[in-house]
C-alpha atoms as a PDB file:
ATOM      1  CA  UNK A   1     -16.596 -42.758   5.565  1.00  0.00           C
ATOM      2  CA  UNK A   2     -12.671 -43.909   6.000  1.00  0.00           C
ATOM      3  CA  UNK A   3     -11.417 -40.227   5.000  1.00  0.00           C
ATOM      4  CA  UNK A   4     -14.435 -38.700   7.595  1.00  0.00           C
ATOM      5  CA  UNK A   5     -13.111 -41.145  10.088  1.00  0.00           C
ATOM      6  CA  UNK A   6      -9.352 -39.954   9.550  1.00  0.00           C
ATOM      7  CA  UNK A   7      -9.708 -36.117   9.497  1.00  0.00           C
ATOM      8  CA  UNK A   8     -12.235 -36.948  12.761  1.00  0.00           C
ATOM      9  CA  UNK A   9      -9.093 -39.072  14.500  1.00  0.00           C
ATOM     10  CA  UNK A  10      -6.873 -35.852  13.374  1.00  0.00           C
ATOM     11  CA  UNK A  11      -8.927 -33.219  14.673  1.00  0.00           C
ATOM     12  CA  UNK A  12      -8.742 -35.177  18.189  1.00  0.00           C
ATOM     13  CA  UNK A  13      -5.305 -35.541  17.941  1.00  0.00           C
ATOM     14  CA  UNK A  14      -4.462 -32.098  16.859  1.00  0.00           C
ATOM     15  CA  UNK A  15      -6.913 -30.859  20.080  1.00  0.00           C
ATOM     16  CA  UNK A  16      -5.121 -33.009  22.322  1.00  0.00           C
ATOM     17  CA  UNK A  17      -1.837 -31.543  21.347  1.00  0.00           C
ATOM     18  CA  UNK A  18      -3.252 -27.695  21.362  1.00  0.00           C
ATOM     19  CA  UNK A  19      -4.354 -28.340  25.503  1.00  0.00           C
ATOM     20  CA  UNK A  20      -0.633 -29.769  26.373  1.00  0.00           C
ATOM     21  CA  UNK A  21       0.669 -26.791  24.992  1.00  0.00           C
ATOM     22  CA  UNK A  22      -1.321 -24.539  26.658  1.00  0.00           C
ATOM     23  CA  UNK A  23      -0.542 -26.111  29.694  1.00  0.00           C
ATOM     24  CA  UNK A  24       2.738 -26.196  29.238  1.00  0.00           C
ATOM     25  CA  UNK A  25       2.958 -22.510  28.567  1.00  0.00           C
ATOM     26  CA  UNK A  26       0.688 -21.589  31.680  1.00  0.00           C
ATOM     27  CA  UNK A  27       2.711 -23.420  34.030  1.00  0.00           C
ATOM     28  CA  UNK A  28       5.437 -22.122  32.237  1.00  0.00           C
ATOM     29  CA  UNK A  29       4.354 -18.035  32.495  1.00  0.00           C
ATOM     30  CA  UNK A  30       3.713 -18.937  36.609  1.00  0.00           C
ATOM     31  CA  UNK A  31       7.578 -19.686  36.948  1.00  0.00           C
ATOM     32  CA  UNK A  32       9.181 -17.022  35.160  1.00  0.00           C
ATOM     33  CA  UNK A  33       6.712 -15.141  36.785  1.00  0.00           C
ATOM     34  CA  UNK A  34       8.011 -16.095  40.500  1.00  0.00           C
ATOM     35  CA  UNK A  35      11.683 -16.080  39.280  1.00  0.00           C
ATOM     36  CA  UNK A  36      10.792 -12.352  38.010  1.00  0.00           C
ATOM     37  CA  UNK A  37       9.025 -10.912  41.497  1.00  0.00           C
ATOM     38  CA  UNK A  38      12.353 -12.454  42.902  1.00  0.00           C
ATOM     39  CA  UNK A  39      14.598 -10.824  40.777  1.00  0.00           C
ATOM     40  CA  UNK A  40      13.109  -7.522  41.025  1.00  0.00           C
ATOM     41  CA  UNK A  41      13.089  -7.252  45.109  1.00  0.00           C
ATOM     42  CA  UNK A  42      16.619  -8.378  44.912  1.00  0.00           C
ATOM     43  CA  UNK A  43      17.314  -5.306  42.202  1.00  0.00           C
ATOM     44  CA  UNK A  44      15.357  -2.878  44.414  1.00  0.00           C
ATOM     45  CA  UNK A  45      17.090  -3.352  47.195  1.00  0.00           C
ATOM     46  CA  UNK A  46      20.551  -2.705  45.455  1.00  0.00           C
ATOM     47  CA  UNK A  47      19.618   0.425  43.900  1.00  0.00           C
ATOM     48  CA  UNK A  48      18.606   1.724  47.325  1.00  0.00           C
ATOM     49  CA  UNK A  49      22.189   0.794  48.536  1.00  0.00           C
ATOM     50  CA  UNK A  50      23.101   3.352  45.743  1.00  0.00           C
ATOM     51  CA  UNK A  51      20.894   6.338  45.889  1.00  0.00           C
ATOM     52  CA  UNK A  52      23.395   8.995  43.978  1.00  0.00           C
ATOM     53  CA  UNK A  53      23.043   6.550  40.962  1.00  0.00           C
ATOM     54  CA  UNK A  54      20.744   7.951  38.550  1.00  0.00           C
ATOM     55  CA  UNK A  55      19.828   5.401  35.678  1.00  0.00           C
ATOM     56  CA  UNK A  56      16.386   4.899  33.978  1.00  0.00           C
ATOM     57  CA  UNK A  57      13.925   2.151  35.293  1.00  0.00           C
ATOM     58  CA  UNK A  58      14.930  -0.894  34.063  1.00  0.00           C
ATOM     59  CA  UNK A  59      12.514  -3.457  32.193  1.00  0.00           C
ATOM     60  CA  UNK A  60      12.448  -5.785  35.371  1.00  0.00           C
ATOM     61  CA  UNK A  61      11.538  -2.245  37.703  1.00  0.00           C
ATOM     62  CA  UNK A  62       8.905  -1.720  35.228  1.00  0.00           C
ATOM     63  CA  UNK A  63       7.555  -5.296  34.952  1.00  0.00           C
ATOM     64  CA  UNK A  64       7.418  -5.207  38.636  1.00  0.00           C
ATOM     65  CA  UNK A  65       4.860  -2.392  38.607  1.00  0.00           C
ATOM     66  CA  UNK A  66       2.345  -4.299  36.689  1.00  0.00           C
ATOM     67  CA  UNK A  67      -0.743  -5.264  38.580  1.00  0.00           C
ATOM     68  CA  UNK A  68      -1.905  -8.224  38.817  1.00  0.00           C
ATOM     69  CA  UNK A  69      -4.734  -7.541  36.171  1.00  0.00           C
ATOM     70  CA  UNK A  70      -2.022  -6.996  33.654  1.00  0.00           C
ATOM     71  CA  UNK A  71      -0.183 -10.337  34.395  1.00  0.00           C
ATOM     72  CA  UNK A  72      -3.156 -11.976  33.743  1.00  0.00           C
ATOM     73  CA  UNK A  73      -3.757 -10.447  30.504  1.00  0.00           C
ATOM     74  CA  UNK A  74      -0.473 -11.871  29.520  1.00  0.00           C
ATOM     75  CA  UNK A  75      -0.610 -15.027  30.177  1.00  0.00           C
ATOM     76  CA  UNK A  76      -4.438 -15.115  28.229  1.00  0.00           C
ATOM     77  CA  UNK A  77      -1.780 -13.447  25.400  1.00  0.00           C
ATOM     78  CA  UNK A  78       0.606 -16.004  25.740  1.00  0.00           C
ATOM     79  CA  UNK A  79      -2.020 -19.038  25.981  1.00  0.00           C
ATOM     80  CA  UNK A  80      -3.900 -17.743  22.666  1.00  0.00           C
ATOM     81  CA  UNK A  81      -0.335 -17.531  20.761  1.00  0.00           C
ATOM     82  CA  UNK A  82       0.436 -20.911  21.523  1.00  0.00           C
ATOM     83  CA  UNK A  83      -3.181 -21.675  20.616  1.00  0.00           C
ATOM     84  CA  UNK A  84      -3.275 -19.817  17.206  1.00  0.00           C
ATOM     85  CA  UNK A  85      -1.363 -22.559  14.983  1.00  0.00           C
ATOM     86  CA  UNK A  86      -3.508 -24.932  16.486  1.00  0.00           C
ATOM     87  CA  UNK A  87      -6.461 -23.392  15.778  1.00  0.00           C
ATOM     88  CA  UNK A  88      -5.979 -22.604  12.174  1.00  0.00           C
ATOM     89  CA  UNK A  89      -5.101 -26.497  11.822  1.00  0.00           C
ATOM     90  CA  UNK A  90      -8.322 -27.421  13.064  1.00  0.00           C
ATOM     91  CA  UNK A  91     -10.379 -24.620  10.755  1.00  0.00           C
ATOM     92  CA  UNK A  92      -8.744 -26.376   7.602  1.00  0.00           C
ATOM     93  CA  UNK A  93      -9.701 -29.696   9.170  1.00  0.00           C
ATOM     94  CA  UNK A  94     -13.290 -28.654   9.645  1.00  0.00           C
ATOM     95  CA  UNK A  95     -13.189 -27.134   5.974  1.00  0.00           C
ATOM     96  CA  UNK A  96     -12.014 -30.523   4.909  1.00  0.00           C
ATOM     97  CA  UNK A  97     -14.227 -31.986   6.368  1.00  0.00           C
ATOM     98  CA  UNK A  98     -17.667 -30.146   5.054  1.00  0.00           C
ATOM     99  CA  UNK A  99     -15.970 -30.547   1.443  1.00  0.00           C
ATOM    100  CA  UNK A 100     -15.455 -34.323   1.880  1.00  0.00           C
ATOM    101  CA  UNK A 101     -19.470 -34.807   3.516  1.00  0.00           C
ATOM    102  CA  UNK A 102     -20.883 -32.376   0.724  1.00  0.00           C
ATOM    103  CA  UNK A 103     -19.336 -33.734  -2.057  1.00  0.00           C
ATOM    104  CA  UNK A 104     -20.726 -36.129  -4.464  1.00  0.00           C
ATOM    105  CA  UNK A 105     -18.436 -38.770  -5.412  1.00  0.00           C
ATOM    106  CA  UNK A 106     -15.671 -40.322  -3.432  1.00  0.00           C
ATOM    107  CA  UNK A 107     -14.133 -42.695  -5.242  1.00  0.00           C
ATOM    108  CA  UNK A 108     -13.197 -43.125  -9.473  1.00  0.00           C
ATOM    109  CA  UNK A 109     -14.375 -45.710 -10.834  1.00  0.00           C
ATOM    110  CA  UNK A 110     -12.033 -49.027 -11.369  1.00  0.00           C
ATOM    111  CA  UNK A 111     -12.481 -49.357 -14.306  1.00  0.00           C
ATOM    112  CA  UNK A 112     -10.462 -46.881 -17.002  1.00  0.00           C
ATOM    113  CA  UNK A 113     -11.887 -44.507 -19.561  1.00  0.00           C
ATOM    114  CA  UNK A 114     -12.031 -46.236 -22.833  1.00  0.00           C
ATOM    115  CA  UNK A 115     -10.577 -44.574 -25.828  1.00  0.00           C
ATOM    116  CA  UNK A 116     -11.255 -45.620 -29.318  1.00  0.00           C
ATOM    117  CA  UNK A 117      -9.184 -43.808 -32.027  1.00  0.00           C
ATOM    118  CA  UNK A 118     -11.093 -41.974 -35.214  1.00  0.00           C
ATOM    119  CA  UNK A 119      -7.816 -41.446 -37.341  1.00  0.00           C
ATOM    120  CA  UNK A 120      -8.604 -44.377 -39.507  1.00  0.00           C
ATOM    121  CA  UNK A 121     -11.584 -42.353 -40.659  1.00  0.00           C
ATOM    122  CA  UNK A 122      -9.737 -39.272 -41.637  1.00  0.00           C
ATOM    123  CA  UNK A 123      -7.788 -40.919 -44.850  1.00  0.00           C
ATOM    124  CA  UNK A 124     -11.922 -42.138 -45.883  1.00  0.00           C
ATOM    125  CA  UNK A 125     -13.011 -38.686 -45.248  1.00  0.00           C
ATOM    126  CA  UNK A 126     -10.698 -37.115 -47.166  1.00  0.00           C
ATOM    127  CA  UNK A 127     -11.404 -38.909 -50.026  1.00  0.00           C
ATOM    128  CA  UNK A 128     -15.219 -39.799 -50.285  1.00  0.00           C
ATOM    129  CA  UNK A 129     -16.116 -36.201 -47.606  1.00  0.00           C
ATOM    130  CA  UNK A 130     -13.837 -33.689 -47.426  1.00  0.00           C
ATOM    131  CA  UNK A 131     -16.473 -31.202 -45.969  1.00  0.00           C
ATOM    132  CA  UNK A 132     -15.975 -33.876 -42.784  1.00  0.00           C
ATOM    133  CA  UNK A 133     -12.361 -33.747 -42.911  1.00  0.00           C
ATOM    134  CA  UNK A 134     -12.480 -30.056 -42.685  1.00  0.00           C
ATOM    135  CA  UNK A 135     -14.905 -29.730 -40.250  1.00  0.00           C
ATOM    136  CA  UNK A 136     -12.710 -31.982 -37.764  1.00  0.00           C
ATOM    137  CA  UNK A 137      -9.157 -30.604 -38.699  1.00  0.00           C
ATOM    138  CA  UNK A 138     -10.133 -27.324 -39.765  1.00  0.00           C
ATOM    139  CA  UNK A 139      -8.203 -27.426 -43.284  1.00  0.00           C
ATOM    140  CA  UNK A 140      -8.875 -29.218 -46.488  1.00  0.00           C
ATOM    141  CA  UNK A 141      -7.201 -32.917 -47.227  1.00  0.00           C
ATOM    142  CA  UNK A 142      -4.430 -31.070 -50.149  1.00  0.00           C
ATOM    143  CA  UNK A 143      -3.988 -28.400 -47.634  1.00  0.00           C
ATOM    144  CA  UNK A 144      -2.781 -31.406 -45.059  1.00  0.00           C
ATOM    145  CA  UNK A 145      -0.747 -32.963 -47.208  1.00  0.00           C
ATOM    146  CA  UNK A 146       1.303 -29.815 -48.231  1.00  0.00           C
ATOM    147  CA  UNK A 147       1.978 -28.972 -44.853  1.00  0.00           C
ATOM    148  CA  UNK A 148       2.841 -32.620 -43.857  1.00  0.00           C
ATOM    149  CA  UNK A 149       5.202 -32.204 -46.677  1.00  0.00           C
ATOM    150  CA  UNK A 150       7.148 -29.138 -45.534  1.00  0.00           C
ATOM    151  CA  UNK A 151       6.805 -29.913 -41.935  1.00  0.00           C
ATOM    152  CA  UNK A 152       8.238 -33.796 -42.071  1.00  0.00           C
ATOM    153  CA  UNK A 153      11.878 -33.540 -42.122  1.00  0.00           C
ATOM    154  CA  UNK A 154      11.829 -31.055 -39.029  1.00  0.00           C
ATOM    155  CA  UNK A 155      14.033 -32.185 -36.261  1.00  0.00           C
ATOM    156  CA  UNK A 156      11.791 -32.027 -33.611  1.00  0.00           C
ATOM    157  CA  UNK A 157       9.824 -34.821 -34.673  1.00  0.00           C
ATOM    158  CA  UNK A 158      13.131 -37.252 -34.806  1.00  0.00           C
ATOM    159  CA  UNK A 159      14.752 -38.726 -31.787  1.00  0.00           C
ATOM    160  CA  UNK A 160      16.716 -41.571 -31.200  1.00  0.00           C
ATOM    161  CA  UNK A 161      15.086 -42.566 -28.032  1.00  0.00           C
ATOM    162  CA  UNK A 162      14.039 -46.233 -27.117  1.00  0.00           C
ATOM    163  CA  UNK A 163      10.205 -44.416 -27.178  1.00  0.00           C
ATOM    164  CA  UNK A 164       9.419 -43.901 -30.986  1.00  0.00           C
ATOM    165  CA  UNK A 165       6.982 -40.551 -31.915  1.00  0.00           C
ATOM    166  CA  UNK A 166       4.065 -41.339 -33.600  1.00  0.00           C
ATOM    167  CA  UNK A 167       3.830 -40.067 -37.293  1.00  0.00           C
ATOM    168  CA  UNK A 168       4.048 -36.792 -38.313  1.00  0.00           C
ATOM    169  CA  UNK A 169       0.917 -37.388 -39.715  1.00  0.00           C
ATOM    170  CA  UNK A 170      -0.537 -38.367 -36.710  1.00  0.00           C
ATOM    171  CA  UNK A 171       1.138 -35.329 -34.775  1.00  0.00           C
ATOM    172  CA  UNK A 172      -0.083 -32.923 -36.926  1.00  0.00           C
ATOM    173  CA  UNK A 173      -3.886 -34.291 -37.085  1.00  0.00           C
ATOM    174  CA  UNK A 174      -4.301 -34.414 -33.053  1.00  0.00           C
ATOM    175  CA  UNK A 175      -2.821 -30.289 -33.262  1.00  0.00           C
ATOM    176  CA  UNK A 176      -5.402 -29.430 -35.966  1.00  0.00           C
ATOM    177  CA  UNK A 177      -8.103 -31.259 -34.312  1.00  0.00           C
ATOM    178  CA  UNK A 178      -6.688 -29.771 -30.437  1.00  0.00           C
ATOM    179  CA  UNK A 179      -5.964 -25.758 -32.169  1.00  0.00           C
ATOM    180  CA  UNK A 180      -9.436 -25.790 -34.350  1.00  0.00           C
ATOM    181  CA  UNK A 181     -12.150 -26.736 -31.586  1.00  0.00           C
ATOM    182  CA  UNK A 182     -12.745 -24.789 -28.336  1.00  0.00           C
ATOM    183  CA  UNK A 183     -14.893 -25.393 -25.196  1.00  0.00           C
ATOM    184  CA  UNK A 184     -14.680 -28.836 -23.399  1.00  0.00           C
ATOM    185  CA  UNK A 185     -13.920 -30.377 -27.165  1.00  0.00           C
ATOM    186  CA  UNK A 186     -10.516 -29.150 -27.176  1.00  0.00           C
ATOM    187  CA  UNK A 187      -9.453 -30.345 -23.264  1.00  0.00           C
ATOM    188  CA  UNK A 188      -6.823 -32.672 -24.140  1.00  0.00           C
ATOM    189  CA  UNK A 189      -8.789 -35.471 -22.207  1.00  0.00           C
ATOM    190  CA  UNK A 190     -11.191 -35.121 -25.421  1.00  0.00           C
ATOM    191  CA  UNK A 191      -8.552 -35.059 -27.691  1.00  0.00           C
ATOM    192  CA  UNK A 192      -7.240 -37.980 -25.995  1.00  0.00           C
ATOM    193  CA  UNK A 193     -10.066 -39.783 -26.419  1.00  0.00           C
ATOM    194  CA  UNK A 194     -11.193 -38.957 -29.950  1.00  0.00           C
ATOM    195  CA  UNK A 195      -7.635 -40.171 -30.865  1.00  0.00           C
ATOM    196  CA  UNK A 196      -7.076 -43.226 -28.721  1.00  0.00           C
ATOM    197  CA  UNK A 197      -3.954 -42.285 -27.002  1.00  0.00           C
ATOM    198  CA  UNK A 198      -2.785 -40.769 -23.493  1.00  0.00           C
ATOM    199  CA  UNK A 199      -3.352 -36.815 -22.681  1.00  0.00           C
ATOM    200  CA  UNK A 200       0.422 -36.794 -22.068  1.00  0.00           C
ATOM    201  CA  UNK A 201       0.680 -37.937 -25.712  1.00  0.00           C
ATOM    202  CA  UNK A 202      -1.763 -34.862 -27.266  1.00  0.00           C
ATOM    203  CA  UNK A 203       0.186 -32.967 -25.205  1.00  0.00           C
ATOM    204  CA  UNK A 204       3.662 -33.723 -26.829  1.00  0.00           C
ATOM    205  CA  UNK A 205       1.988 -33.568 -29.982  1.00  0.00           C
ATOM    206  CA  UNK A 206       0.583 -30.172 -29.785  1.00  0.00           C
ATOM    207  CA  UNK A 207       4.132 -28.500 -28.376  1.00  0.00           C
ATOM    208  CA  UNK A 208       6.267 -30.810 -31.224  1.00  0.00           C
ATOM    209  CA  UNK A 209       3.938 -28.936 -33.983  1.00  0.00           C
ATOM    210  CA  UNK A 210       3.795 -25.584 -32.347  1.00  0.00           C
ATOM    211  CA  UNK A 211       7.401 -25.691 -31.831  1.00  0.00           C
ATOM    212  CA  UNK A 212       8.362 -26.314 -35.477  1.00  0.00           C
ATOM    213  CA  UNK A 213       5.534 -23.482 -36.718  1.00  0.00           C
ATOM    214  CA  UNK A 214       7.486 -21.524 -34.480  1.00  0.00           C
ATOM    215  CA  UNK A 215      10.794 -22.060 -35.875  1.00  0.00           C
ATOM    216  CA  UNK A 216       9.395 -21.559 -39.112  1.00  0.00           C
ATOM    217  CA  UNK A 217       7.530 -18.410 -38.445  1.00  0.00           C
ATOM    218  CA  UNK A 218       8.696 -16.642 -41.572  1.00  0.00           C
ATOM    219  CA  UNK A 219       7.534 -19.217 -44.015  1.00  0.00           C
ATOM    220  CA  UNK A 220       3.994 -19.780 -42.894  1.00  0.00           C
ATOM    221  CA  UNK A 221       3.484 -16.562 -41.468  1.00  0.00           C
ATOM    222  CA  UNK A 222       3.840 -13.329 -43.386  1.00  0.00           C
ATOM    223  CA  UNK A 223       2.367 -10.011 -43.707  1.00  0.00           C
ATOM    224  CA  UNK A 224       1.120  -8.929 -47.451  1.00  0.00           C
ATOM    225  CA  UNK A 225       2.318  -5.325 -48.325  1.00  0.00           C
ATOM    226  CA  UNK A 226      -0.355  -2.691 -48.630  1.00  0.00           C
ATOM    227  CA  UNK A 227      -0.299  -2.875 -52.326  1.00  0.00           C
ATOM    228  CA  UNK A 228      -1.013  -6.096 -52.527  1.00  0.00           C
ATOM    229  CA  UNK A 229      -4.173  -7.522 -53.420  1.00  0.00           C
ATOM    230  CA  UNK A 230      -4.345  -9.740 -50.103  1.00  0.00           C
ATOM    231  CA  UNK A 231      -5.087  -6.852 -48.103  1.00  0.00           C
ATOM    232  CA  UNK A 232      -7.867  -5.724 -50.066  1.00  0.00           C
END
């Protein structure tokens, strides 16, 4: 109701402005249009002073010409381009305010999302159910632990910041679990949440691993040759 109440006080306030423009700009048009008729008897009567002068009508000549029809049709043109900012303001208020009245909740809860880590499980999984260990990271447990081997001395998991990075092992775990699911199970709020930290955390996680695979494209990554028996 307060956010209905504002864009209601902002529509009035926006409308209020659009009519003092307009009327500014009306009583505007009806000056210069006075200070024009004026101007143009005052040219007419010097080019008849002149008759062997042969130029071609100037804009005020012309503008004099204009009935009274036409001048009218002007100033409409005039009062609907001062009005056309306006207007679009108040469309996008009105849009605003269908999609505040139609929509469902208005407020988050107080109270935060809780978030209770399943690492500690992996290390039981791994040795009592490895079919559950693969089915969360996507690899076997002495699959991990090779990798974790190769992958721990990388420089982009050390820095000498006040703001320690978790484990490697940890790191590498919340990219398996982020890379091998799809669907809302992979969002990193999910990931977040399975893990027990922050989203900005899985995020740092997933580019510190991706970044060293990168860098160590050729050792991880390479093509068989067509003789060999991993292309058959």
């Amino acid at each position: 109701m307060e956010i209905l109440q504002v864009l209601d006080a902002a529509t009035i306030a926006v409308a209020e402005r659009q009519n003092k423009e307009i009327s500014a700009s009306f009583n505007s048009s009806n000056s210069e249009l006075t200070e024009t008729w004026t101007d143009t008897l005052s040219e007419s009567s010097l080019i008849s002073d002149s008759p062997m002068l042969i130029s071609p009508p100037s804009p005020v000549l012309l503008t004099s010409s204009i009935s009274l029809d036409l001048e009218s049709t002007d100033t409409v043109s005039t009062t609907e381009a001062v009005a056309a900012p306006y207007m679009d303001l108040l469309c996008a208020l009105l849009v605003l305010h269908d999609r505040v009245e139609t929509m469902w909740v208005l407020e988050y809860p107080d109270e935060p999302l809780l978030r209770a880590s399943q690492l500690h499980l992996l290390h039981h999984v791994a040795e009592h159910h490895p079919a559950q260990f693969c089915q969360k990271l996507r690899i076997n447990p002495l699959i991990f632990d090779d990798i974790l081997d190769q992958i721990s001395d990388h420089t982009i998991f050390q820095n000498w910041s006040n703001n320690k990075q978790l484990p490697v092992a940890i790191q590498l775990a919340v990219f398996l679990f982020h890379a091998g699911h799809y669907g809302n199970v992979c969002t990193p709020e999910d990931v977040a949440q399975w893990v027990g930290i922050s989203v900005g955390t899985v995020v740092n996680c997933t580019h510190h691993v991706m970044a060293m695979i990168l860098h160590q494209h050729d050792m991880f990554i390479y093509t068989p040759d067509v003789c060999s028996e991993d292309m058959h």
